[in-house]
N, C-alpha and C. Protein backbone atom coordinates (compact mmCIF):
# COMPACT_ATOMS: atom_id res chain seq x y z
N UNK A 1 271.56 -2.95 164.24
CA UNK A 1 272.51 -2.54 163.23
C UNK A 1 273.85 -3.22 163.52
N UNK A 2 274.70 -3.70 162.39
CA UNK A 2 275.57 -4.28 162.97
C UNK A 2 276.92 -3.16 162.48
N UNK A 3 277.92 -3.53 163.29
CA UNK A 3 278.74 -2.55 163.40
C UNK A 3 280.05 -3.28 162.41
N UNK A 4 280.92 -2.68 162.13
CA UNK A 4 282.34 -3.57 162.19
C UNK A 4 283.06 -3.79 162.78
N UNK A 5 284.08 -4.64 163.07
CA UNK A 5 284.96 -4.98 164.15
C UNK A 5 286.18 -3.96 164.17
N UNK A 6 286.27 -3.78 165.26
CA UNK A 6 287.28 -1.98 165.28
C UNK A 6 288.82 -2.21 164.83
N UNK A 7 289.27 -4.07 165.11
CA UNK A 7 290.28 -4.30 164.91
C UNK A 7 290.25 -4.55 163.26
N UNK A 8 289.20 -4.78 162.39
CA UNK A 8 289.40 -5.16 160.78
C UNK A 8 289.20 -3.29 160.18
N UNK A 9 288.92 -2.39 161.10
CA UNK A 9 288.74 -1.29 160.91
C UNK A 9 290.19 -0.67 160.64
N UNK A 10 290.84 -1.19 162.09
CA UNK A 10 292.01 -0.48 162.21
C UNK A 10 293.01 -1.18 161.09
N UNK A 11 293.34 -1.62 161.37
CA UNK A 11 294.17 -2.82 159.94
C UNK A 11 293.64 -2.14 158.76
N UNK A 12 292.60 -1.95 158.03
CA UNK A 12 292.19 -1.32 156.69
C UNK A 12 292.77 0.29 157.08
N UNK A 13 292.29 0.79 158.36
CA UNK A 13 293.12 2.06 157.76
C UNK A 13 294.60 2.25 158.36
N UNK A 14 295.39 1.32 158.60
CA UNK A 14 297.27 1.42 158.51
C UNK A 14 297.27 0.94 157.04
N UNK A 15 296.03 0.26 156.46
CA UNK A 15 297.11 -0.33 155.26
C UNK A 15 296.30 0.75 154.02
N UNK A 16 295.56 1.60 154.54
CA UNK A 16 295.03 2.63 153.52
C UNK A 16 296.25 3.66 153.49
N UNK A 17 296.94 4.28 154.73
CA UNK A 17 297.80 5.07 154.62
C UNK A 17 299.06 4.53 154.35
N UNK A 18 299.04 2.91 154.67
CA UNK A 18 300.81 2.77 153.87
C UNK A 18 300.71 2.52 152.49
N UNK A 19 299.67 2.35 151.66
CA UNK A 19 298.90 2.29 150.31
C UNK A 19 298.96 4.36 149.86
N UNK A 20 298.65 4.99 150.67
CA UNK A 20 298.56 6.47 150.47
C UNK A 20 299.98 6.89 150.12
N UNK A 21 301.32 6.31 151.07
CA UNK A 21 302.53 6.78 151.27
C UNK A 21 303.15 5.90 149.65
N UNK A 22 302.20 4.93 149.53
CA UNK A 22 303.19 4.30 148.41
C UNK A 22 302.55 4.85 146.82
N UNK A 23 301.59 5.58 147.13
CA UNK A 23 301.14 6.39 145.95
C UNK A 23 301.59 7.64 145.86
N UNK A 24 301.52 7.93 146.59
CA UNK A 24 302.58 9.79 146.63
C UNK A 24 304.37 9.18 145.74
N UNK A 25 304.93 8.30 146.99
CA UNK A 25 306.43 8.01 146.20
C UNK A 25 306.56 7.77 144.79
N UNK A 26 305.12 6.52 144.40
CA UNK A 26 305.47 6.50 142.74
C UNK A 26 303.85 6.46 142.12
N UNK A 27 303.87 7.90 141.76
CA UNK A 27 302.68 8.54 141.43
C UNK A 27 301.93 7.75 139.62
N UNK A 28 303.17 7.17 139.18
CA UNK A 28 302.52 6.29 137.69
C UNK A 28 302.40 4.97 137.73
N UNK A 29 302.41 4.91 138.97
CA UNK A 29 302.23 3.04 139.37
C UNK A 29 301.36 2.91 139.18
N UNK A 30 300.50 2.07 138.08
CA UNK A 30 298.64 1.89 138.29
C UNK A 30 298.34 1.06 139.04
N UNK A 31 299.11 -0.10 139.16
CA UNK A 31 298.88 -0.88 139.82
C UNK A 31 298.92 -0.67 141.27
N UNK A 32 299.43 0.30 142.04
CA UNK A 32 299.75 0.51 143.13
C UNK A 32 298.45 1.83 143.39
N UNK A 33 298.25 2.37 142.30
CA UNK A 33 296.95 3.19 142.43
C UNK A 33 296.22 2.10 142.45
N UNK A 34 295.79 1.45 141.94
CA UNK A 34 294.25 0.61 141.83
C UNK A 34 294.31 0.21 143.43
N UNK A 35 295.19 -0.50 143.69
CA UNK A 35 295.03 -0.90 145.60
C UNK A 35 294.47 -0.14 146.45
N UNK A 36 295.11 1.18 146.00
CA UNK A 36 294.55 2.57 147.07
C UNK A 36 293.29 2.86 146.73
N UNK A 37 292.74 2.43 145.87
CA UNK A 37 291.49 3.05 145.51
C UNK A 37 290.50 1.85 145.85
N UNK A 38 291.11 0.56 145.90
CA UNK A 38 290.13 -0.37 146.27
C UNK A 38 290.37 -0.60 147.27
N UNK A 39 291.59 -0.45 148.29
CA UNK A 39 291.14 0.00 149.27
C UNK A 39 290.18 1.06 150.30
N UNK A 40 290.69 2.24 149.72
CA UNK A 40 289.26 3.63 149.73
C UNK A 40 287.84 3.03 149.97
N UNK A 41 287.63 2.54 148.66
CA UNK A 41 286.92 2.05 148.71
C UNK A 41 285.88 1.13 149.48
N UNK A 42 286.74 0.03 150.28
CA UNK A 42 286.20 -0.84 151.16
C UNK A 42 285.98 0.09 152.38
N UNK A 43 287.04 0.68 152.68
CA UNK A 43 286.99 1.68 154.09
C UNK A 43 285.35 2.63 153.83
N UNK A 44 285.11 2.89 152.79
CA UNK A 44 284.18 4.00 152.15
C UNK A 44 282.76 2.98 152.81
N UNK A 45 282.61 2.11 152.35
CA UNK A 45 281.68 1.10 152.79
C UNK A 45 281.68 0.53 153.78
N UNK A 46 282.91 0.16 154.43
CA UNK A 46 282.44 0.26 156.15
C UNK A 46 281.63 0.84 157.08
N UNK A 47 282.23 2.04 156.29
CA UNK A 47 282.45 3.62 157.24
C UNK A 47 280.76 3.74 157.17
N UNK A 48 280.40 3.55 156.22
CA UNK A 48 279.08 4.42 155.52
C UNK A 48 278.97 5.54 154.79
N UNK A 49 280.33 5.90 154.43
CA UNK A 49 280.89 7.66 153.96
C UNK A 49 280.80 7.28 152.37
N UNK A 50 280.44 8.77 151.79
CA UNK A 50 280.09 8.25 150.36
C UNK A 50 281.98 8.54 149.51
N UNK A 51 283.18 9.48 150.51
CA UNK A 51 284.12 9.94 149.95
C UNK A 51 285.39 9.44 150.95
N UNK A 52 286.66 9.07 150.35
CA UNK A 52 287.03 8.28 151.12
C UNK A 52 288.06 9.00 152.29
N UNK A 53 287.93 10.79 152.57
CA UNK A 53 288.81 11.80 153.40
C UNK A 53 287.32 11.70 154.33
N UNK A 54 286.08 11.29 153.89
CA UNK A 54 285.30 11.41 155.01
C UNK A 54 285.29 9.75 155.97
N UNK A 55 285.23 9.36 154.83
CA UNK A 55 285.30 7.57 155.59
C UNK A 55 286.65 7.39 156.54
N UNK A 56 287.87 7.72 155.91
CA UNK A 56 289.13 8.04 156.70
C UNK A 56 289.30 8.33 158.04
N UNK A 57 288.39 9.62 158.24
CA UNK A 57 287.73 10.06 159.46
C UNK A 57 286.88 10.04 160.09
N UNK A 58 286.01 9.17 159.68
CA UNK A 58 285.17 8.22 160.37
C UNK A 58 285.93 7.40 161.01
N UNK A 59 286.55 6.60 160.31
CA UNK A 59 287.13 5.14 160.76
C UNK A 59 288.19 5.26 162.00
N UNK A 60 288.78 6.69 162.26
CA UNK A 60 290.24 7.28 162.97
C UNK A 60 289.24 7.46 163.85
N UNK A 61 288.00 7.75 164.32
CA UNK A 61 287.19 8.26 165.10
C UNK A 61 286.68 7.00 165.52
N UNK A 62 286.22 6.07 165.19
CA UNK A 62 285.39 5.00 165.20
C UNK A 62 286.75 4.19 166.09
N UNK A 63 287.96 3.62 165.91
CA UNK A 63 289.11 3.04 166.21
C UNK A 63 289.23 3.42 167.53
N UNK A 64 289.15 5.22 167.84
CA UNK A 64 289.82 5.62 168.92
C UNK A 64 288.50 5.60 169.90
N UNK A 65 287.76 5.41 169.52
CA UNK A 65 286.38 5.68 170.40
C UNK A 65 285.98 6.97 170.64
N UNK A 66 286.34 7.71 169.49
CA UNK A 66 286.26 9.22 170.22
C UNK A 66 284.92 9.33 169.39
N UNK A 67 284.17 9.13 168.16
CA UNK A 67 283.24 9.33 167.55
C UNK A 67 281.52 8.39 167.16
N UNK A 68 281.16 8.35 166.75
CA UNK A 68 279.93 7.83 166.28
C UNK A 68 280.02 7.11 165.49
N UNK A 69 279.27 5.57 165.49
CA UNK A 69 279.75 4.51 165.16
C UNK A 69 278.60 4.73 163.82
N UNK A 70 279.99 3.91 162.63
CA UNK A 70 279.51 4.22 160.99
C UNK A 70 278.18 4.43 160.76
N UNK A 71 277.57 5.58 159.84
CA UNK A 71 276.62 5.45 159.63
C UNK A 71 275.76 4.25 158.24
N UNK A 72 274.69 4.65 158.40
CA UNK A 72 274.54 3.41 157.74
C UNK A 72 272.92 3.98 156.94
N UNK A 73 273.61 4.66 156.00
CA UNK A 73 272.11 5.37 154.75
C UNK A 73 271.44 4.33 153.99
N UNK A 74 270.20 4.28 154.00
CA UNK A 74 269.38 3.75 153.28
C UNK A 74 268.77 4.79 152.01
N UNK A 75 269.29 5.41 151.71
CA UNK A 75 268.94 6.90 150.88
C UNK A 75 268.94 6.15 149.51
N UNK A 76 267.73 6.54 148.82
CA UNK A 76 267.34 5.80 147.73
C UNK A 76 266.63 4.62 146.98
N UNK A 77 266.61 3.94 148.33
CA UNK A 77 266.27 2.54 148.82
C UNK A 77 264.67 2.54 148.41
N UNK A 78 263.33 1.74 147.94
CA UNK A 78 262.29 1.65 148.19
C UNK A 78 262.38 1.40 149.74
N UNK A 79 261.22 2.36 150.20
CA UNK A 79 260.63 1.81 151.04
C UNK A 79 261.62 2.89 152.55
N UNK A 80 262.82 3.23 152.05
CA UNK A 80 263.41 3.66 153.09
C UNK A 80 263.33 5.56 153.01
């Protein structure tokens, strides 16, 4: 299974929460929403998490070494 690199991990989530801090300040920015969400997003698919407060905490866990490295579902899949 291959893993992700903890340093492209960590980098996606400082720039998920300075993306988080810049959506709270200006809440009708779409454009500044769409980033956060395609960011979410990528982190979501790293992680293996289907929601991006679970992928979040995956990835804070995964960085620090304190947790279990991303999972990785085949759910739905033929054959899996």
């Amino acid at each position: 299974m291959l893993l992700p690199d903890r340093n492209t991990v960590d980098r996606l989530l400082r720039h998920y929460r300075a993306q988080e801090r810049a959506v709270l300040a200006r809440p009708c920015d779409l454009s500044a929403r769409r980033r956060f969400e395609d960011t979410a997003y990528t982190l979501c698919v790293l992680m293996g998490e289907r929601t991006a407060p679970r992928a979040v905490h995956a990835a804070e866990h995964y960085v620090a070494g304190t947790g279990p490295a991303p999972r990785q579902t085949l759910e739905g899949l033929p054959g899996a």
